[in-house]
Protein backbone atom coordinates (compact mmCIF):
# COMPACT_ATOMS: atom_id res chain seq x y z
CA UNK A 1 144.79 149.37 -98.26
CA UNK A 2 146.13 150.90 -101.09
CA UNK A 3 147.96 154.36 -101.40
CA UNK A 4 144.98 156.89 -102.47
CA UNK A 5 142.25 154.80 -101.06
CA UNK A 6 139.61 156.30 -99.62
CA UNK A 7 137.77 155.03 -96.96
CA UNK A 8 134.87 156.07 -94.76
CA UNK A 9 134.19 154.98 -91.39
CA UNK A 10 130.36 155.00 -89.97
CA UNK A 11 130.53 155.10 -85.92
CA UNK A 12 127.35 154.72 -84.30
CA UNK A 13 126.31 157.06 -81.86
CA UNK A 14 127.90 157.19 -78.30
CA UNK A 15 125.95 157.12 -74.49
CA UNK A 16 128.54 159.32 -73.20
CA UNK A 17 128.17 161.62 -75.90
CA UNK A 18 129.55 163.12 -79.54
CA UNK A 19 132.27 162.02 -81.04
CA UNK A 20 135.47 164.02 -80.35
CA UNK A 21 137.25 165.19 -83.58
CA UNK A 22 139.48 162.35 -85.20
CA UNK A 23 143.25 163.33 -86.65
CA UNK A 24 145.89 161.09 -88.00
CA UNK A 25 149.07 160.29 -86.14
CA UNK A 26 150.72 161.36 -89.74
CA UNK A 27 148.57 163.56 -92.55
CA UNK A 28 151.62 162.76 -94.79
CA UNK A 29 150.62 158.54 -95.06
CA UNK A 30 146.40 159.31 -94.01
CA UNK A 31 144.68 162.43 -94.36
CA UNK A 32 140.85 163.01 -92.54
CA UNK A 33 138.98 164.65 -95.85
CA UNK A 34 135.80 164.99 -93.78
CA UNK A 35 133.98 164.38 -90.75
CA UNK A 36 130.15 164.66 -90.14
CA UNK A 37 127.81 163.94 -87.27
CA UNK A 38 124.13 163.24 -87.15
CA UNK A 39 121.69 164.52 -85.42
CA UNK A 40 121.52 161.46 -83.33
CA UNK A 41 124.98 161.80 -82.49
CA UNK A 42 127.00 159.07 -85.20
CA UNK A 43 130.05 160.19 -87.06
CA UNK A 44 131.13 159.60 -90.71
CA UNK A 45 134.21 160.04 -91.15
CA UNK A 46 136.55 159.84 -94.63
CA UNK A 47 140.13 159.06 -94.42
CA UNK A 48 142.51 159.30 -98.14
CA UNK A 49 145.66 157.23 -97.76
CA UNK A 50 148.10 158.90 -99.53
CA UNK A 51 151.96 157.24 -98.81
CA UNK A 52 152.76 153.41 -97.97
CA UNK A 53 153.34 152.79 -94.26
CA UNK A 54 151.02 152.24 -90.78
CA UNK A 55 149.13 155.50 -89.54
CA UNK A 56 146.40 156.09 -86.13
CA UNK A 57 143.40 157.69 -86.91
CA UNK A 58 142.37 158.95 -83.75
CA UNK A 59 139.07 160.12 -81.78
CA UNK A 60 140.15 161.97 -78.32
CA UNK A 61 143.26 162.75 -76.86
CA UNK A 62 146.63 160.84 -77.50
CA UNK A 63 146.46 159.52 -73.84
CA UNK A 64 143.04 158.93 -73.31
CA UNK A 65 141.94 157.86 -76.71
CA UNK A 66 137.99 157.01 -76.86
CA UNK A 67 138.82 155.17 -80.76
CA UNK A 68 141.76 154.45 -82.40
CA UNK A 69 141.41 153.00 -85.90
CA UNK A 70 145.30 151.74 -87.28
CA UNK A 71 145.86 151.57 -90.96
CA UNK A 72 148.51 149.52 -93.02
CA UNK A 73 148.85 151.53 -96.39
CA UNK A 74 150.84 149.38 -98.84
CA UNK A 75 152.22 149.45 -102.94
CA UNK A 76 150.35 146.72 -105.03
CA UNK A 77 151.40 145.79 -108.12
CA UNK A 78 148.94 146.89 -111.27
CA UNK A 79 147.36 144.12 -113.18
């Protein structure tokens, strides 16, 4: 993705319950904007990129993650 992307991630709802809170590995390259859960128990989530390089977005615990979404932020050339 590019650098000031946004993007926002739909998770469907979960049999052992809610969604834990997501949070980037590094706010500085990916940013969570907002999160939002339904009343059936889905998440929507919107993460900005905001620097080039590879960040986690993360739902649970560093050890025990229950989600781990990995994003390549890179510089493309304008046309």
């Amino acid at each position: 993705m590019r650098s000031g992307t946004t993007v926002t991630v739909i998770l469907k709802p979960r049999a052992q319950g809610s969604w834990p809170q997501p949070r980037s590995n590094n706010p500085m390259l990916a940013l969570v904007t907002s999160t939002a859960t339904d009343s059936n128990g889905g998440a929507r989530v919107t993460v900005r990129a905001a620097r080039t390089g590879s960040v986690s977005i993360t739902w649970g615990t560093q050890s025990a993650p229950v989600f781990t979404l990995r994003l390549s932020v890179a510089a493309y050339p304008v046309q």
